[in-house]
PDB file of N, CA and C in Angstrom:
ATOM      1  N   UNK A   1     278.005 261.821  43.459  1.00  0.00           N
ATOM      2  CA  UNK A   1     277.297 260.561  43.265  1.00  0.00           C
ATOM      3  C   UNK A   1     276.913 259.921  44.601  1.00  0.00           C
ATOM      4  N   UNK A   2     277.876 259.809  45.523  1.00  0.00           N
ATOM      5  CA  UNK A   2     277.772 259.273  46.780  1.00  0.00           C
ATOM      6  C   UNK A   2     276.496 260.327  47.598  1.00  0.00           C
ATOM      7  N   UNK A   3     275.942 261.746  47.319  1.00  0.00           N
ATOM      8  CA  UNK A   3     274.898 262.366  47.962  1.00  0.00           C
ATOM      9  C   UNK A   3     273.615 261.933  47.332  1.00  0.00           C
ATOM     10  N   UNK A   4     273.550 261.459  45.357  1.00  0.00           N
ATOM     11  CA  UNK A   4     272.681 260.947  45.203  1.00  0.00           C
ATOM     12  C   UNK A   4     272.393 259.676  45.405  1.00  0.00           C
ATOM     13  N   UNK A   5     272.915 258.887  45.737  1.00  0.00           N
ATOM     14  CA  UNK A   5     272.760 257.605  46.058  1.00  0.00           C
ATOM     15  C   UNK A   5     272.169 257.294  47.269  1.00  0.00           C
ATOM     16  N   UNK A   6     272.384 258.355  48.280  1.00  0.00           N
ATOM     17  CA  UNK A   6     272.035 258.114  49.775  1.00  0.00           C
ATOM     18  C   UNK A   6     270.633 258.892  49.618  1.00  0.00           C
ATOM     19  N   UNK A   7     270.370 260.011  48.425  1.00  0.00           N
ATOM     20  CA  UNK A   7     269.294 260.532  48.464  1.00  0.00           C
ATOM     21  C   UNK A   7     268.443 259.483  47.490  1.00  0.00           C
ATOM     22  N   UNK A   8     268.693 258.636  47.149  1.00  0.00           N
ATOM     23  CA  UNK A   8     267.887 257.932  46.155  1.00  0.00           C
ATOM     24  C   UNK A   8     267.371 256.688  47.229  1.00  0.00           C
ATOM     25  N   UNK A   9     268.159 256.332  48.088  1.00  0.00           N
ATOM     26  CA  UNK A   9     267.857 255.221  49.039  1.00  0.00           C
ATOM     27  C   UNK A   9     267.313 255.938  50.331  1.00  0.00           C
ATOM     28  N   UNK A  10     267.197 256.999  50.836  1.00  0.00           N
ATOM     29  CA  UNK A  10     266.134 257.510  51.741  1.00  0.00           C
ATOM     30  C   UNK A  10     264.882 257.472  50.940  1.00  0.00           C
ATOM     31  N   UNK A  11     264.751 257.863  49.485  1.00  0.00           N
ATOM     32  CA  UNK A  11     263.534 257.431  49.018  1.00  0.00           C
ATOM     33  C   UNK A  11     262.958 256.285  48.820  1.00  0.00           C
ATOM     34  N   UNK A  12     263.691 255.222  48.887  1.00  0.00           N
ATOM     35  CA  UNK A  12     263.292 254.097  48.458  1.00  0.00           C
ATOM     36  C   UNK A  12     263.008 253.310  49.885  1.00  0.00           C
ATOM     37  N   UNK A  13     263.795 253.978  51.103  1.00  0.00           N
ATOM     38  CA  UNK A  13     262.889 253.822  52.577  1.00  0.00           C
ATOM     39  C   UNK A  13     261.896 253.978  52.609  1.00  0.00           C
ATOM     40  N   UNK A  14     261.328 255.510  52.131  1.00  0.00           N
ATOM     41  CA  UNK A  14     260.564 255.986  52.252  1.00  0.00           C
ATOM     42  C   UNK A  14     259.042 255.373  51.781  1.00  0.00           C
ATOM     43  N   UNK A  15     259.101 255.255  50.901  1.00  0.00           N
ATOM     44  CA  UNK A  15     258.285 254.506  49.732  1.00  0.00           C
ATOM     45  C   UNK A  15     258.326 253.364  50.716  1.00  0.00           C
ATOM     46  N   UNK A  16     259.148 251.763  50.794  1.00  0.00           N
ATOM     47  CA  UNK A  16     258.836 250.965  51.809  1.00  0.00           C
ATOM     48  C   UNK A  16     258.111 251.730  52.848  1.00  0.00           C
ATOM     49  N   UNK A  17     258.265 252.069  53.437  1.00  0.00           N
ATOM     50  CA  UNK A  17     257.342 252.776  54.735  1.00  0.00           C
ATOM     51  C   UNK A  17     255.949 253.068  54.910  1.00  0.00           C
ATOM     52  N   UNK A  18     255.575 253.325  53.592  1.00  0.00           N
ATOM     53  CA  UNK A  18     254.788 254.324  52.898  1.00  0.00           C
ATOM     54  C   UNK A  18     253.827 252.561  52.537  1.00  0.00           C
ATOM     55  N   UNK A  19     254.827 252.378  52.322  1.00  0.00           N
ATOM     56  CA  UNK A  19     253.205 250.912  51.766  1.00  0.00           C
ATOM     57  C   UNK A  19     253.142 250.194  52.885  1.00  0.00           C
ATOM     58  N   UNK A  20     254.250 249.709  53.978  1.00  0.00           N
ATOM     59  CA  UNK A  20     254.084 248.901  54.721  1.00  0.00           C
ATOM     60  C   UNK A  20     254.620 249.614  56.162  1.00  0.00           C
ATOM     61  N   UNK A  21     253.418 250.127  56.694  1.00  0.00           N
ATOM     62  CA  UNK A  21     253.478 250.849  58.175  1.00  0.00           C
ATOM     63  C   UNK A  21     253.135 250.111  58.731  1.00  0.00           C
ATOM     64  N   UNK A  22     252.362 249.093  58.860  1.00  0.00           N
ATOM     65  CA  UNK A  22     252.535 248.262  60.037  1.00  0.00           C
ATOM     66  C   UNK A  22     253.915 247.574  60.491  1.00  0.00           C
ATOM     67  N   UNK A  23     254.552 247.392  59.987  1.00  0.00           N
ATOM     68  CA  UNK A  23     255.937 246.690  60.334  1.00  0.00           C
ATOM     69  C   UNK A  23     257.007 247.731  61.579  1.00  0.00           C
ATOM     70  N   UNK A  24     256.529 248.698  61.255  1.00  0.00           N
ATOM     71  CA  UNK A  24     257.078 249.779  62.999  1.00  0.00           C
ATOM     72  C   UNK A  24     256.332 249.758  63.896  1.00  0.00           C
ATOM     73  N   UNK A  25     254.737 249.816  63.779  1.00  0.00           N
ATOM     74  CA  UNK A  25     253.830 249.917  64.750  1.00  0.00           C
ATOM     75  C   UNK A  25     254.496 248.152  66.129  1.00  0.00           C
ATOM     76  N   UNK A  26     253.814 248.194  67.412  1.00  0.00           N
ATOM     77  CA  UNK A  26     254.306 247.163  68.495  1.00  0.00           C
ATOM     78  C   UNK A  26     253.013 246.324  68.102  1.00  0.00           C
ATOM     79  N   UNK A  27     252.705 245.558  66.631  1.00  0.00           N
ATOM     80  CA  UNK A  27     251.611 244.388  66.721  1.00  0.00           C
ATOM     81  C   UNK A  27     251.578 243.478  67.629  1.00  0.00           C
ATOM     82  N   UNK A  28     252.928 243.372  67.919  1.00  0.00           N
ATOM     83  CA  UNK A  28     252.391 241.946  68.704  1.00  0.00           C
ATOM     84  C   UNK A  28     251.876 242.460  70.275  1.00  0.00           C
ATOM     85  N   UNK A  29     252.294 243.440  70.660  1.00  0.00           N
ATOM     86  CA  UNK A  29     251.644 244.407  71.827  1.00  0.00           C
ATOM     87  C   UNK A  29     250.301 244.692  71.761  1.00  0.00           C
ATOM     88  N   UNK A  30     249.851 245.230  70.728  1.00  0.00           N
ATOM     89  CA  UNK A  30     248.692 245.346  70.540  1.00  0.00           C
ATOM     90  C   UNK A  30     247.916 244.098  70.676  1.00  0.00           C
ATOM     91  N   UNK A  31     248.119 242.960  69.868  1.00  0.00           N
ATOM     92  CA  UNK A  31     247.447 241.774  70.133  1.00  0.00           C
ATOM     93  C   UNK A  31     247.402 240.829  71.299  1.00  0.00           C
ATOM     94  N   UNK A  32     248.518 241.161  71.948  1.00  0.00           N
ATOM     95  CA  UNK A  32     248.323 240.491  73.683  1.00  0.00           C
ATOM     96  C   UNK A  32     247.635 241.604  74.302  1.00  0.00           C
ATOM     97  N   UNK A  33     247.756 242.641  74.185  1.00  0.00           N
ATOM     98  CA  UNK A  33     246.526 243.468  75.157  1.00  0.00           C
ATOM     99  C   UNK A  33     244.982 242.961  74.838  1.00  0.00           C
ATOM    100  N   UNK A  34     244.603 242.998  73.332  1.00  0.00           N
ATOM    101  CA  UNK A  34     243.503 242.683  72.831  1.00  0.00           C
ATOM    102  C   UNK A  34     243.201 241.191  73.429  1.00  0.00           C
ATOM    103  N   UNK A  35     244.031 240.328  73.352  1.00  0.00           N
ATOM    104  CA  UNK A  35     243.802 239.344  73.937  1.00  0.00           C
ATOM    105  C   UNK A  35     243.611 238.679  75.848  1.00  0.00           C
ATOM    106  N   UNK A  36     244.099 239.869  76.125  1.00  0.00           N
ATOM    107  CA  UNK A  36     244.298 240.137  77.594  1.00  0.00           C
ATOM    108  C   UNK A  36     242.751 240.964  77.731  1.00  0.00           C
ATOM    109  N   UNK A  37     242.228 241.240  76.878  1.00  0.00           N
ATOM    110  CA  UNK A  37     240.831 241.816  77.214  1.00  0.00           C
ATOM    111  C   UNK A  37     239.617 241.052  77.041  1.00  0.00           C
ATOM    112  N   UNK A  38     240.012 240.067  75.742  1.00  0.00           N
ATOM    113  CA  UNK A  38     239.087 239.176  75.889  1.00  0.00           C
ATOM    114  C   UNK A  38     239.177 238.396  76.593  1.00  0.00           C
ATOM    115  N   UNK A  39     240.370 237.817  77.392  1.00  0.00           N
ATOM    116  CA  UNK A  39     240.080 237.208  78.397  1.00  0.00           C
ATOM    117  C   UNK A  39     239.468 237.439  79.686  1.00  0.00           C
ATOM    118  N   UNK A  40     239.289 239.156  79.863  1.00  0.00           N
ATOM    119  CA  UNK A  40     238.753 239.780  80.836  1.00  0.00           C
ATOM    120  C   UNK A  40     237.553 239.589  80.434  1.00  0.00           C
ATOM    121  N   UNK A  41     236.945 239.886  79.638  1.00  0.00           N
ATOM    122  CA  UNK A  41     236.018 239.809  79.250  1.00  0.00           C
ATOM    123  C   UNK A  41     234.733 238.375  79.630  1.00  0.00           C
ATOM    124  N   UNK A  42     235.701 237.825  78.910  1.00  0.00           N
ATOM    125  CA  UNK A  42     234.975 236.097  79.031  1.00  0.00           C
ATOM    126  C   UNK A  42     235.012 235.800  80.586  1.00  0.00           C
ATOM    127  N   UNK A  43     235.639 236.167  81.079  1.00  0.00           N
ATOM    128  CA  UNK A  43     236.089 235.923  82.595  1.00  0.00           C
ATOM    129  C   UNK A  43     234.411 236.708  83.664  1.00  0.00           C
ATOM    130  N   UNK A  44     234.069 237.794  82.700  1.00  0.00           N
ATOM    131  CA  UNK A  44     232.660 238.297  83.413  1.00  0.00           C
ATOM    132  C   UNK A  44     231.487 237.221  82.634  1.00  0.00           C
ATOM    133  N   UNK A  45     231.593 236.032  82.240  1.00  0.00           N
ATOM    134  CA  UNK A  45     230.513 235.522  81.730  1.00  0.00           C
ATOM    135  C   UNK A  45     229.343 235.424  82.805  1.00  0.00           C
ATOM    136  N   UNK A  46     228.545 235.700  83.318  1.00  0.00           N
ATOM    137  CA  UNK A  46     227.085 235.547  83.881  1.00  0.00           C
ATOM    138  C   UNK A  46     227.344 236.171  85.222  1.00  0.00           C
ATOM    139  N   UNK A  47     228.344 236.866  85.335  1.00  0.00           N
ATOM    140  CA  UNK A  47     228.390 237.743  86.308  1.00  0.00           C
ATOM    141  C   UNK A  47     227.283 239.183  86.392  1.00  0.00           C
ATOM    142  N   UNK A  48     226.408 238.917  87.878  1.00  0.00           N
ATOM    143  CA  UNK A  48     225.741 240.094  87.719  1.00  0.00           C
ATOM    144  C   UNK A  48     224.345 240.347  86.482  1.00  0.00           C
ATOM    145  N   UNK A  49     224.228 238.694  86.055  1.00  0.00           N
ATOM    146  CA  UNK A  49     223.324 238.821  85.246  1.00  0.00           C
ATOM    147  C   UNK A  49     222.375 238.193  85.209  1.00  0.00           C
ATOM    148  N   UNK A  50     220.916 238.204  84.235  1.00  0.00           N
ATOM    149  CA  UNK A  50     219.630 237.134  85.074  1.00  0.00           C
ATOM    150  C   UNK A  50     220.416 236.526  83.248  1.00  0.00           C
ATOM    151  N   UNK A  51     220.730 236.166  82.488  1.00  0.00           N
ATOM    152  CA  UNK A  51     221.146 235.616  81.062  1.00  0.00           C
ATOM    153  C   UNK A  51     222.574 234.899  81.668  1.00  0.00           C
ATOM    154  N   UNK A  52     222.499 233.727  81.104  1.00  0.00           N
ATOM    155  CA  UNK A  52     224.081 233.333  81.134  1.00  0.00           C
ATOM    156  C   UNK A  52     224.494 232.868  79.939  1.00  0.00           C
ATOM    157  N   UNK A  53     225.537 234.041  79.453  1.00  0.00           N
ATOM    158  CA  UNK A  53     226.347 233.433  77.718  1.00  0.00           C
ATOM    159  C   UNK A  53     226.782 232.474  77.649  1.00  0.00           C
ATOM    160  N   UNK A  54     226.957 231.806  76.494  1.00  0.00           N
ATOM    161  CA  UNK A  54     227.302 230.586  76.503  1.00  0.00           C
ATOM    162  C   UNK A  54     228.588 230.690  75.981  1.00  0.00           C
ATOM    163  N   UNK A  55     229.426 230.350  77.265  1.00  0.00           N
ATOM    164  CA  UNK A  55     230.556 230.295  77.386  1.00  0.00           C
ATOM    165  C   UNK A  55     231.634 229.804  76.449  1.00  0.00           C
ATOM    166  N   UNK A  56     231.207 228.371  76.186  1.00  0.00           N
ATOM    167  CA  UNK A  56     231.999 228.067  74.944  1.00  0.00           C
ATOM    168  C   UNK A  56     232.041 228.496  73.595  1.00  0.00           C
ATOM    169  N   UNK A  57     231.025 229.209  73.496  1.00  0.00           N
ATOM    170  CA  UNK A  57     231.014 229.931  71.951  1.00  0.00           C
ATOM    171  C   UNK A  57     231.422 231.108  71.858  1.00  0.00           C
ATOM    172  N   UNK A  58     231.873 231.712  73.741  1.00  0.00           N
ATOM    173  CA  UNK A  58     232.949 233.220  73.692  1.00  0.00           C
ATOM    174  C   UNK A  58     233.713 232.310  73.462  1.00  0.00           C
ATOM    175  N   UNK A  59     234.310 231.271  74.260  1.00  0.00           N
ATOM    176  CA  UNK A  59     235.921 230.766  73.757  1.00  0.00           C
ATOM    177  C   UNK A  59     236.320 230.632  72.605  1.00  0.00           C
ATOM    178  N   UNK A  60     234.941 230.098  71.699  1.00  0.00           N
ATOM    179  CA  UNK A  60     235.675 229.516  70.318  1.00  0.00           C
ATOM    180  C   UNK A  60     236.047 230.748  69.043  1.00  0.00           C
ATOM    181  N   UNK A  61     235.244 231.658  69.420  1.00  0.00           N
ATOM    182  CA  UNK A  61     235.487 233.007  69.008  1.00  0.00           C
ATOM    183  C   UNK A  61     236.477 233.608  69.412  1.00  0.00           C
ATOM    184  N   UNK A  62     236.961 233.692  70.678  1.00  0.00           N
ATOM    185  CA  UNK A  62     237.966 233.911  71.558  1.00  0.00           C
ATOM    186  C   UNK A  62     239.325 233.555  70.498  1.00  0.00           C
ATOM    187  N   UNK A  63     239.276 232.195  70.122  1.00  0.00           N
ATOM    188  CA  UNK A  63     240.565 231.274  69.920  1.00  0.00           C
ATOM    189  C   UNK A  63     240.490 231.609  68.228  1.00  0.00           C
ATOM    190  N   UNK A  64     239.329 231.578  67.635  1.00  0.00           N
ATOM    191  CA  UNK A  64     239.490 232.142  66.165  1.00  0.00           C
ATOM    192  C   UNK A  64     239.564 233.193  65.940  1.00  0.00           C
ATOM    193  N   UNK A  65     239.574 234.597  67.022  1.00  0.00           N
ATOM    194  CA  UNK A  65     239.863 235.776  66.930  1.00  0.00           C
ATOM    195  C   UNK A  65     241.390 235.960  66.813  1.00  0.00           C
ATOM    196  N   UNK A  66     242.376 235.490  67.936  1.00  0.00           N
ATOM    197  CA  UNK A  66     243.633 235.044  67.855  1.00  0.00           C
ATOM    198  C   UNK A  66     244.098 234.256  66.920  1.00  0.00           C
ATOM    199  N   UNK A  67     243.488 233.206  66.321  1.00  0.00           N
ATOM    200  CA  UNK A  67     244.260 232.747  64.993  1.00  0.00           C
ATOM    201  C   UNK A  67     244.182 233.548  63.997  1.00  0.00           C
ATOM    202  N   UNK A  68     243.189 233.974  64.105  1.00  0.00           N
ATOM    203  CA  UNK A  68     242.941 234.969  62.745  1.00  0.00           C
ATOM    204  C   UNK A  68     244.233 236.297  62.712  1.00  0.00           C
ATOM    205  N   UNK A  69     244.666 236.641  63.872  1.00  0.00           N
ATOM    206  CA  UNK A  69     245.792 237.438  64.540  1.00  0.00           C
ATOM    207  C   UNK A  69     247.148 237.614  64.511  1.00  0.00           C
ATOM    208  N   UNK A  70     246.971 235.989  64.685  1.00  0.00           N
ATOM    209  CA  UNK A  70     248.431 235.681  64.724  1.00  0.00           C
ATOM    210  C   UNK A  70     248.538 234.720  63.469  1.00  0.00           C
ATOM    211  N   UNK A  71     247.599 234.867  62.452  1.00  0.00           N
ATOM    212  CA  UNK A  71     248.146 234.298  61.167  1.00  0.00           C
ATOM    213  C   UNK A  71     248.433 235.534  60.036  1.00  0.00           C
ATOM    214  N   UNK A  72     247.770 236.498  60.736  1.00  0.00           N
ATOM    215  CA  UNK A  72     248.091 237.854  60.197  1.00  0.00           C
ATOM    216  C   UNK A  72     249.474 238.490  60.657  1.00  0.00           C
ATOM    217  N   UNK A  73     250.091 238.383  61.530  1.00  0.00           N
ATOM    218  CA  UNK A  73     250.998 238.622  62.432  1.00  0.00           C
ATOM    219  C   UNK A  73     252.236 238.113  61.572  1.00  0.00           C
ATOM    220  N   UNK A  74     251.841 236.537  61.259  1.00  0.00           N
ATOM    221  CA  UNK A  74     253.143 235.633  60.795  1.00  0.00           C
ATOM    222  C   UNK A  74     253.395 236.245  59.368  1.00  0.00           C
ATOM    223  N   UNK A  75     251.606 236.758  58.391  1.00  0.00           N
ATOM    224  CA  UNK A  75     251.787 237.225  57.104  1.00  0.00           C
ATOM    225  C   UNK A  75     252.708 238.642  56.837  1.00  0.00           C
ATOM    226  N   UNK A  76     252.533 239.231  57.727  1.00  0.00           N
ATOM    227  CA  UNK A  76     253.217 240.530  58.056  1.00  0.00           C
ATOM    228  C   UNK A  76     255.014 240.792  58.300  1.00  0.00           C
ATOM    229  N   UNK A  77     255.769 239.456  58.968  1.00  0.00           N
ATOM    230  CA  UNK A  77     256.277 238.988  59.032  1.00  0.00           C
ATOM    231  C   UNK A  77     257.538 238.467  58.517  1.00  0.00           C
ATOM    232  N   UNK A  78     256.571 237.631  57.148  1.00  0.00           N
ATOM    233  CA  UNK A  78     256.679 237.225  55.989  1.00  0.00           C
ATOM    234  C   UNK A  78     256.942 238.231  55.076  1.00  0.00           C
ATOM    235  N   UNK A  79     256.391 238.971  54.717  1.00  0.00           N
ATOM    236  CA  UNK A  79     256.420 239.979  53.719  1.00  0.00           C
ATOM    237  C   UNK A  79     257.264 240.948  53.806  1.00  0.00           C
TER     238      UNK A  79
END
């Protein structure tokens, strides 16, 4: 009983795993790099260029890209 029980609960890891793989992956790594790029990014605004972007509408995208992120982050979390 004690071999099926441990074989019944590696399956039932398994299965968790199986629906929810993001929870091993390094999200929050991933999302400070991503965010460490858009800040590189925004940081070349009108560099080297005859156009200059309009800066505040990378930021505000910038800042709703990250909420959108890290409200996904907290849902993930949660669950």
């Amino acid at each position: 009983t004690a071999f099926i029980s441990v074989f019944l609960f590696g399956i039932e890891e398994l299965a968790t795993q199986l629906e929810e793989p993001f929870t091993i992956l390094p999200m929050q790594g991933f999302c400070d790099k991503i965010g460490a790029n858009c800040d590189e990014i925004v940081s070349w605004a009108g560099e080297g260029q005859d156009h200059q972007l309009d800066v505040q509408t990378v930021r505000r995208a910038e800042v709703e890209v990250r909420y959108d992120m890290a409200a996904r982050a907290g849902m993930e979390t949660k669950a």
